[in-house]
PDB file of N, CA and C in Angstrom:
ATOM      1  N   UNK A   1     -10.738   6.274  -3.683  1.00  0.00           N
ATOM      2  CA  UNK A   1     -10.100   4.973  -3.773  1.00  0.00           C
ATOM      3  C   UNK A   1     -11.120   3.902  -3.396  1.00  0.00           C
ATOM      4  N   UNK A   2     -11.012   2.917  -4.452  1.00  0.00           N
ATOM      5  CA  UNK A   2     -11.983   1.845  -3.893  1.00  0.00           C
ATOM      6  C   UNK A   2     -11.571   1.131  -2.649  1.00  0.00           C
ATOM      7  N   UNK A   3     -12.753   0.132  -1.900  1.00  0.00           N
ATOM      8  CA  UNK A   3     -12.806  -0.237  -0.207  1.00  0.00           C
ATOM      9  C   UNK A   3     -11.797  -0.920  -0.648  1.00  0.00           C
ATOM     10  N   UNK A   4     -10.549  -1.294   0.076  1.00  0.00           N
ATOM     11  CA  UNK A   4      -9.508  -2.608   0.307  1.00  0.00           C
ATOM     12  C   UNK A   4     -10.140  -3.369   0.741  1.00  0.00           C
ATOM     13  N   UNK A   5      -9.467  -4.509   1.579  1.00  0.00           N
ATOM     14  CA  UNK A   5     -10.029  -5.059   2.251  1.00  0.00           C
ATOM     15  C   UNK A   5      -8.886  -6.603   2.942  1.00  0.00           C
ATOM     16  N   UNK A   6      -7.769  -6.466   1.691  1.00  0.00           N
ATOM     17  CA  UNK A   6      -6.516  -7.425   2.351  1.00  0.00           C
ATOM     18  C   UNK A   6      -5.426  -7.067   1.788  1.00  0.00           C
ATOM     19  N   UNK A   7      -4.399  -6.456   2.897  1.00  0.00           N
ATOM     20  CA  UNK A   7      -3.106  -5.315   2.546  1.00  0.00           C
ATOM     21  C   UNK A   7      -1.942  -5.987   3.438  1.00  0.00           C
ATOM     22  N   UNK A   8      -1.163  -7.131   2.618  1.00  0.00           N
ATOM     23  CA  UNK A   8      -0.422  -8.156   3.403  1.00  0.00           C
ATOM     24  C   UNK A   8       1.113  -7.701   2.762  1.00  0.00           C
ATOM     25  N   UNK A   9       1.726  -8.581   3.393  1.00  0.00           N
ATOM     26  CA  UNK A   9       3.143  -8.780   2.819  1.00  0.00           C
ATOM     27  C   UNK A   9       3.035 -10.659   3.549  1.00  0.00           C
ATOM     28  N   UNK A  10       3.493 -11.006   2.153  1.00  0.00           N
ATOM     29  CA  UNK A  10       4.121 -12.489   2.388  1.00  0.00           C
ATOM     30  C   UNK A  10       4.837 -12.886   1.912  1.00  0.00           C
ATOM     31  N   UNK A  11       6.075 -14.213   1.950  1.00  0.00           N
ATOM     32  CA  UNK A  11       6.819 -14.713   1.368  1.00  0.00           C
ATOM     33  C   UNK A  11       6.998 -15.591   0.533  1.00  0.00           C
ATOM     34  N   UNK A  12       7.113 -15.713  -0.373  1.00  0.00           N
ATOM     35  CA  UNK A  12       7.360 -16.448  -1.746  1.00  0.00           C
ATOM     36  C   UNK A  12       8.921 -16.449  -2.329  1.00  0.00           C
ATOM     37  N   UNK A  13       8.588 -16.874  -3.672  1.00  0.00           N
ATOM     38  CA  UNK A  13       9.937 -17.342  -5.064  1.00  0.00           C
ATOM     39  C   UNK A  13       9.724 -16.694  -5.905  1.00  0.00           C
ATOM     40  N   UNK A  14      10.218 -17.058  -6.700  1.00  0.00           N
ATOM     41  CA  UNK A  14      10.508 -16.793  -8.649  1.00  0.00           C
ATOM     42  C   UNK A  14      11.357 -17.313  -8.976  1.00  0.00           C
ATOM     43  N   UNK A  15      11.244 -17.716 -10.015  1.00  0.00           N
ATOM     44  CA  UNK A  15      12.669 -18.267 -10.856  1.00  0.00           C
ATOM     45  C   UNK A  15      13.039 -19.658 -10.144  1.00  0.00           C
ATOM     46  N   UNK A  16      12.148 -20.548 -10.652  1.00  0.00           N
ATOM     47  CA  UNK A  16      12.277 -21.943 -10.473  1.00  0.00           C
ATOM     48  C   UNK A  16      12.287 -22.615  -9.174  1.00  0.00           C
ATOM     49  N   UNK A  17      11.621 -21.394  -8.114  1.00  0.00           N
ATOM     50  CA  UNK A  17      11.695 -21.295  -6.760  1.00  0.00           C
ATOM     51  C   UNK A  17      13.251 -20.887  -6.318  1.00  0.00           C
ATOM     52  N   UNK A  18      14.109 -20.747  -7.030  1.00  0.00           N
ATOM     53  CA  UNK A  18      15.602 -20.254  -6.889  1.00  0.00           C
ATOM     54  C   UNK A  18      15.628 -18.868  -5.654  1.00  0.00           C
ATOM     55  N   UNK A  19      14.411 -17.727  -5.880  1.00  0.00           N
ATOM     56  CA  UNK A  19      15.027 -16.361  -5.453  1.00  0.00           C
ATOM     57  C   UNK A  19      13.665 -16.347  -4.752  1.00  0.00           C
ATOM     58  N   UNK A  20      14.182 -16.395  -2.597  1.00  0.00           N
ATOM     59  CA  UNK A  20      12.958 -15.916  -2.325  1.00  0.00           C
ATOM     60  C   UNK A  20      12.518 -14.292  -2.345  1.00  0.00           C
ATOM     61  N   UNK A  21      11.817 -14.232  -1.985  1.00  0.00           N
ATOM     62  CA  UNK A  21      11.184 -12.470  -1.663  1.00  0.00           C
ATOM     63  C   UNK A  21      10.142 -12.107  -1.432  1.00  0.00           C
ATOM     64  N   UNK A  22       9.958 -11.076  -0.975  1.00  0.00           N
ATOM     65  CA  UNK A  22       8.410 -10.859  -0.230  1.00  0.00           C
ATOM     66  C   UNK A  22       8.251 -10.020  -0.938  1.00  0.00           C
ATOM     67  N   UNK A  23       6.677 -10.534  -1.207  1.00  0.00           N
ATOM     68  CA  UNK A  23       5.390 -10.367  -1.735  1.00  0.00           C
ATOM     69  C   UNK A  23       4.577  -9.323  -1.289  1.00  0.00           C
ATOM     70  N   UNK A  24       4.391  -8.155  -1.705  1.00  0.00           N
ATOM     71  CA  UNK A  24       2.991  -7.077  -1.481  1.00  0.00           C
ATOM     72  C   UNK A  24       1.872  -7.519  -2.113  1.00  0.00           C
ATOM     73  N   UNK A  25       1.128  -7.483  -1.012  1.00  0.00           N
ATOM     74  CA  UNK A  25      -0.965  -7.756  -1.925  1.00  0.00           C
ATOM     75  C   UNK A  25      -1.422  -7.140  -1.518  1.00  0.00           C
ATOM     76  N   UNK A  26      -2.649  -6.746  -2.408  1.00  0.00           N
ATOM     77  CA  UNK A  26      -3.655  -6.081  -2.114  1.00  0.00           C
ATOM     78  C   UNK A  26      -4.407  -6.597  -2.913  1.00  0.00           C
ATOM     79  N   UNK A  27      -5.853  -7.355  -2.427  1.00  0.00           N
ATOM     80  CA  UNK A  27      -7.242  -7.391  -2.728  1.00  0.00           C
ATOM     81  C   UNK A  27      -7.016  -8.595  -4.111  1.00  0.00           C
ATOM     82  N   UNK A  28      -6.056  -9.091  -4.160  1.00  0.00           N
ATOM     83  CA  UNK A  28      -5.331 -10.190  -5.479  1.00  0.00           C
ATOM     84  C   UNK A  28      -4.091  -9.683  -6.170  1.00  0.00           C
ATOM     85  N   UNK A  29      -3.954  -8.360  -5.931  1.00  0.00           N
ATOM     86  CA  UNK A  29      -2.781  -7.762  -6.781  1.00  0.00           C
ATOM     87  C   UNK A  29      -2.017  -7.900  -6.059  1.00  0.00           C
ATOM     88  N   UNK A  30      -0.744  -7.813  -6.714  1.00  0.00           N
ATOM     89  CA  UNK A  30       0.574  -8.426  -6.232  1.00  0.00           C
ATOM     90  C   UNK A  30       1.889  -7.353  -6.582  1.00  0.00           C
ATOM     91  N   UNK A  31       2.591  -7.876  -5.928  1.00  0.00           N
ATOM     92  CA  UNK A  31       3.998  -7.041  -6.851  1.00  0.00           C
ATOM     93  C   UNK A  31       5.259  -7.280  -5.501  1.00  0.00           C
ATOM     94  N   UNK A  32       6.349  -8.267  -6.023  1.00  0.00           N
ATOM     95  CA  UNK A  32       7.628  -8.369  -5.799  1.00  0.00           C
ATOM     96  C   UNK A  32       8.466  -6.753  -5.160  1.00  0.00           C
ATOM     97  N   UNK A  33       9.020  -7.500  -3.742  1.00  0.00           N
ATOM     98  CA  UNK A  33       9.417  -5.677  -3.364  1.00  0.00           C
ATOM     99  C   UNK A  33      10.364  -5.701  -4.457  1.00  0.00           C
ATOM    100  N   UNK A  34      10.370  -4.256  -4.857  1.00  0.00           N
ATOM    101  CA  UNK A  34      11.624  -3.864  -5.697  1.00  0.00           C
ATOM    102  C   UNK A  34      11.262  -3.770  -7.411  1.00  0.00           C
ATOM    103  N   UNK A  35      10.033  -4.403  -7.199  1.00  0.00           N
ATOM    104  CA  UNK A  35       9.723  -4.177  -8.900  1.00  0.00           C
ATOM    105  C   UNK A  35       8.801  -3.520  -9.138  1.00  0.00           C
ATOM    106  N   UNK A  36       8.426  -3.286 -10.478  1.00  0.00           N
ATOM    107  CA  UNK A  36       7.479  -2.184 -11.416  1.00  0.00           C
ATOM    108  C   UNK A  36       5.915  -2.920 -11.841  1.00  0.00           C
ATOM    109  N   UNK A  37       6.392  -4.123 -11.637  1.00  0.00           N
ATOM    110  CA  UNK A  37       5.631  -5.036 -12.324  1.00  0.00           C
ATOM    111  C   UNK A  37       4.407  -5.728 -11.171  1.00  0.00           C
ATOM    112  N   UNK A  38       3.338  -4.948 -11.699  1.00  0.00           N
ATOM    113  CA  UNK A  38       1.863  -5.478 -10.774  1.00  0.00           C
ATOM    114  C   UNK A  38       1.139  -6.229 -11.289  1.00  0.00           C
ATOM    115  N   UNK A  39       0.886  -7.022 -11.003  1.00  0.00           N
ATOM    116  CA  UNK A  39      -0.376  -8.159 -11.449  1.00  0.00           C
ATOM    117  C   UNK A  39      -1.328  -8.636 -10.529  1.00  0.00           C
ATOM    118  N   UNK A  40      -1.996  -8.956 -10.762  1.00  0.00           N
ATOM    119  CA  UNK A  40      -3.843  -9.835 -10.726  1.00  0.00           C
ATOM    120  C   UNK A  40      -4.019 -10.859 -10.987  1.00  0.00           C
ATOM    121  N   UNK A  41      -3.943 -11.533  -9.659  1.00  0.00           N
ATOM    122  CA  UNK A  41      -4.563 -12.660  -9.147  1.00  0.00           C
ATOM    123  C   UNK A  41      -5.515 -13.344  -8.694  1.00  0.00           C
ATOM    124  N   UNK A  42      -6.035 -14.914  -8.550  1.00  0.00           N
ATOM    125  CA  UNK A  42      -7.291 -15.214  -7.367  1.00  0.00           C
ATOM    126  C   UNK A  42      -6.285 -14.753  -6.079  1.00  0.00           C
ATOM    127  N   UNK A  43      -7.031 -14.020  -5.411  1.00  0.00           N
ATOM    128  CA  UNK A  43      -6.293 -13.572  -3.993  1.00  0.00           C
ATOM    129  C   UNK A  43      -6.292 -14.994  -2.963  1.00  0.00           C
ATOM    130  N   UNK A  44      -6.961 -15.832  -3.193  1.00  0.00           N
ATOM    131  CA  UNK A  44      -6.532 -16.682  -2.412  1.00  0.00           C
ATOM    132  C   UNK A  44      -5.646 -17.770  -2.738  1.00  0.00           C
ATOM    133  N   UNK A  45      -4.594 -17.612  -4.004  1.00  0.00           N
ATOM    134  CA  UNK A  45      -3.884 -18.127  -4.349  1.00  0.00           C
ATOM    135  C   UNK A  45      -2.559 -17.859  -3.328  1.00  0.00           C
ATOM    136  N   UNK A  46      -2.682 -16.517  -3.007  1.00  0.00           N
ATOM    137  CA  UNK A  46      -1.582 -15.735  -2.483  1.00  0.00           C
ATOM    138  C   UNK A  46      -1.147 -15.726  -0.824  1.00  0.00           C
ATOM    139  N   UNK A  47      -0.393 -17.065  -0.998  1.00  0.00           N
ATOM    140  CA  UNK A  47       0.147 -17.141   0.828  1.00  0.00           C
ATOM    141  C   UNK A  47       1.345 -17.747   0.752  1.00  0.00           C
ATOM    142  N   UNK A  48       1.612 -17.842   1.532  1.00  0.00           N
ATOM    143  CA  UNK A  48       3.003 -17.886   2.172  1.00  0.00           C
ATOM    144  C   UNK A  48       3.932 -18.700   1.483  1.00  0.00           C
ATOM    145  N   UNK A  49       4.814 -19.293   0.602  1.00  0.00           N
ATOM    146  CA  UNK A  49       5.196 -20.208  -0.096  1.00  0.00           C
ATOM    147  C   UNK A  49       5.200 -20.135  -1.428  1.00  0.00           C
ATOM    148  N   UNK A  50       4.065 -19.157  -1.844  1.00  0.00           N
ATOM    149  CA  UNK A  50       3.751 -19.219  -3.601  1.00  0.00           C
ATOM    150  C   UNK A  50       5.158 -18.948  -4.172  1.00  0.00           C
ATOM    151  N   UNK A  51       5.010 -19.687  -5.526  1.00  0.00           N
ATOM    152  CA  UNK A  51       5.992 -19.643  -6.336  1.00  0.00           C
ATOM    153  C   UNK A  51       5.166 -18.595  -7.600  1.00  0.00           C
ATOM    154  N   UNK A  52       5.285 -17.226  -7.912  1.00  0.00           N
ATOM    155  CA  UNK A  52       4.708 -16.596  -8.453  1.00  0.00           C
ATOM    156  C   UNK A  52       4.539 -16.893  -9.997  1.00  0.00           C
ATOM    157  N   UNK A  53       5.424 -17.622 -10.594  1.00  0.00           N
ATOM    158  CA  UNK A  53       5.930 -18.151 -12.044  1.00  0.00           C
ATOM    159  C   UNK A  53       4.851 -18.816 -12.432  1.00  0.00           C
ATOM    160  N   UNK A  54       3.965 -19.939 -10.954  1.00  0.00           N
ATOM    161  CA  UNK A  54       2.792 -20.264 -11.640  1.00  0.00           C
ATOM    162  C   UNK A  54       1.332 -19.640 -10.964  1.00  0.00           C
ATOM    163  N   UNK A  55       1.270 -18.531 -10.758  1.00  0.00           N
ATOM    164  CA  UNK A  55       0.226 -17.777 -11.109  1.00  0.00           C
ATOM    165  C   UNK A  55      -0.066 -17.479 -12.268  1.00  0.00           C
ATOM    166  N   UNK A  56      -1.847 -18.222 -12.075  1.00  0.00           N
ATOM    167  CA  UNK A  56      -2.542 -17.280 -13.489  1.00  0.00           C
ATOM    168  C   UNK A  56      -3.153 -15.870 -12.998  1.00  0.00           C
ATOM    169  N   UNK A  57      -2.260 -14.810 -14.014  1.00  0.00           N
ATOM    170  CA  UNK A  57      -2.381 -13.924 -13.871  1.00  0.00           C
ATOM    171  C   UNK A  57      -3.509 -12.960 -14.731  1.00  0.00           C
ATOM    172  N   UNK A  58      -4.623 -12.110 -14.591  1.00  0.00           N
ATOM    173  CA  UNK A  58      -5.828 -11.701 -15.105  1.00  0.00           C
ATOM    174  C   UNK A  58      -5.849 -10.389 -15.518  1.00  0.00           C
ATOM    175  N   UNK A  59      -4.387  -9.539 -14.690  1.00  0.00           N
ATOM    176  CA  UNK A  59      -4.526  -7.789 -15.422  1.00  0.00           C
ATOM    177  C   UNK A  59      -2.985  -7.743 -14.772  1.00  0.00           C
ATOM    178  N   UNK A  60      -2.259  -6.516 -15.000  1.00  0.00           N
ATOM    179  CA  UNK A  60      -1.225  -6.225 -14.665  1.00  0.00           C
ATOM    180  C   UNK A  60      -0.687  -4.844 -15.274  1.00  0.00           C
ATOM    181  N   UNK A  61      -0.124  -4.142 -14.423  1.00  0.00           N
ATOM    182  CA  UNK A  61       0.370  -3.034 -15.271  1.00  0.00           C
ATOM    183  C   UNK A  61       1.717  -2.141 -14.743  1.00  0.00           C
ATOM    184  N   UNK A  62       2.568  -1.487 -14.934  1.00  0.00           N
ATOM    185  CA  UNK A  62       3.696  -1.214 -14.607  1.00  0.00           C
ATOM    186  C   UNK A  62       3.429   0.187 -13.703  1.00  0.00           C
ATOM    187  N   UNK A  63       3.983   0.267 -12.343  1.00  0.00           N
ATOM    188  CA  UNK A  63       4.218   1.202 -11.434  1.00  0.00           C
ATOM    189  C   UNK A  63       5.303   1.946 -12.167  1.00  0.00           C
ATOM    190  N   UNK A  64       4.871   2.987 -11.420  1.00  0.00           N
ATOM    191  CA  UNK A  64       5.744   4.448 -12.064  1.00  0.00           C
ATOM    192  C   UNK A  64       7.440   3.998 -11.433  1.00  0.00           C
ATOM    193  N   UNK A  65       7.290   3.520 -10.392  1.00  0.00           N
ATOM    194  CA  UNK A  65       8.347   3.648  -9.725  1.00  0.00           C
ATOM    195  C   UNK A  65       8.391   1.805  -8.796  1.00  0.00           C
ATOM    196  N   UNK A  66       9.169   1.575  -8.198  1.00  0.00           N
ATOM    197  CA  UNK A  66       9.945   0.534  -7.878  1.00  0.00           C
ATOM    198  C   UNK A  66       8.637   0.809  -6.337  1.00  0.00           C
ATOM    199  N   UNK A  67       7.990  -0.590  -6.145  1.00  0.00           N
ATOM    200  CA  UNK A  67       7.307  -1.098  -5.065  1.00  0.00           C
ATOM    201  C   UNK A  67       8.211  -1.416  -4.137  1.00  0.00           C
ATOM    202  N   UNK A  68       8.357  -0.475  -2.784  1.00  0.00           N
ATOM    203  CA  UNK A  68       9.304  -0.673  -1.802  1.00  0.00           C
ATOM    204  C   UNK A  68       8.314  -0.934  -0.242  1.00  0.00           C
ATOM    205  N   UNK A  69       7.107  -1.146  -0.387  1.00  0.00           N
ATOM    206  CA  UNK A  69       6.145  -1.610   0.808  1.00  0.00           C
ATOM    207  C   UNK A  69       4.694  -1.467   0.327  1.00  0.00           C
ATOM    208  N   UNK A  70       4.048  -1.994   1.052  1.00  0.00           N
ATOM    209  CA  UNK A  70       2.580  -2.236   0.652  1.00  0.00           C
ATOM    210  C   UNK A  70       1.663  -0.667   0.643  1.00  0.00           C
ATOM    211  N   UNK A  71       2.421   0.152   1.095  1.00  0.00           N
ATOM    212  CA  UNK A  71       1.564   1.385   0.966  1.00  0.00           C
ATOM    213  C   UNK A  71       2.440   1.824  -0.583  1.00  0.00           C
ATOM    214  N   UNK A  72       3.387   1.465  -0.967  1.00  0.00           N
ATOM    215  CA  UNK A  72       3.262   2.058  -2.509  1.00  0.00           C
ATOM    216  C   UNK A  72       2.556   1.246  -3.403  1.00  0.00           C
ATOM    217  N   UNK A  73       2.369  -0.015  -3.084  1.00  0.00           N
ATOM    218  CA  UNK A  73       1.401  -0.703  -4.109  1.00  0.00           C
ATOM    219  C   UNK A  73       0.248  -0.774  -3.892  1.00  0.00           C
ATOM    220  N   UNK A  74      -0.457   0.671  -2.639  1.00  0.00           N
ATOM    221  CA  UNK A  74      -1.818   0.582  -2.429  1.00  0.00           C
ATOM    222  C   UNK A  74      -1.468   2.354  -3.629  1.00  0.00           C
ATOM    223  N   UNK A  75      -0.867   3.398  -2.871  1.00  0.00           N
ATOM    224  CA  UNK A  75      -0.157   4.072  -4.058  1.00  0.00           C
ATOM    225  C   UNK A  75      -0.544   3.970  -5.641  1.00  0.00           C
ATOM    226  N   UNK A  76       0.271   2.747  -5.900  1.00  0.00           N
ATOM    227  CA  UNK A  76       0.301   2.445  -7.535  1.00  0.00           C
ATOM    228  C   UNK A  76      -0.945   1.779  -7.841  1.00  0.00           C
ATOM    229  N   UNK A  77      -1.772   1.455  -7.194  1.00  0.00           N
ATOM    230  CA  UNK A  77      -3.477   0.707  -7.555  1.00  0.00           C
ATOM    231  C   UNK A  77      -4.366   1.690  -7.524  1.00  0.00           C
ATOM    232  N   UNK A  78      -3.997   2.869  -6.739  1.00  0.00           N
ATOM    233  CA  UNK A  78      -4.934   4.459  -6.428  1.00  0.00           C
ATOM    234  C   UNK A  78      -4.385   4.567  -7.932  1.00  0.00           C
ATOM    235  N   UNK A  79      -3.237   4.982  -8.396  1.00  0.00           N
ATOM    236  CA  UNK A  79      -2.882   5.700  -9.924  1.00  0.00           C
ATOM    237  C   UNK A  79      -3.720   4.953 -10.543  1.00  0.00           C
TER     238      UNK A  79
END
């Protein structure tokens, strides 16, 4: 597995800032608890407040299974 180096959970939106929820990162990648859906970010876009809708996003790809803490989306970045 490549070196990490920033393995957070923070809080953010989606959906017009309507729905908050916390955020798994790792190293710019991202992923909403509860979803499939990983993406790639500037990692220093990613703090406390982001509204994820306007991230520009650079790679992304679907987890096998539903991101329920930051060790499955270190997990789904090892796959």
């Amino acid at each position: 597995m490549a070196q990490l180096k920033d393995v957070r959970t923070i809080n953010g939106y989606y959906g017009s800032s309507s729905h908050p929820c916390e955020i798994y990162t790792v190293d710019g990648w991202y992923c909403i608890e509860g979803s499939v859906n990983v993406n790639h970010t500037d990692e220093d876009l990613l703090v406390d407040g982001v509204n994820i809708e306007y991230l520009p996003d650079y790679d992304f790809f679907m987890a096998g299974s539903p991101i329920e803490s930051e060790e499955d989306l270190l997990n789904a970045i090892d796959d």
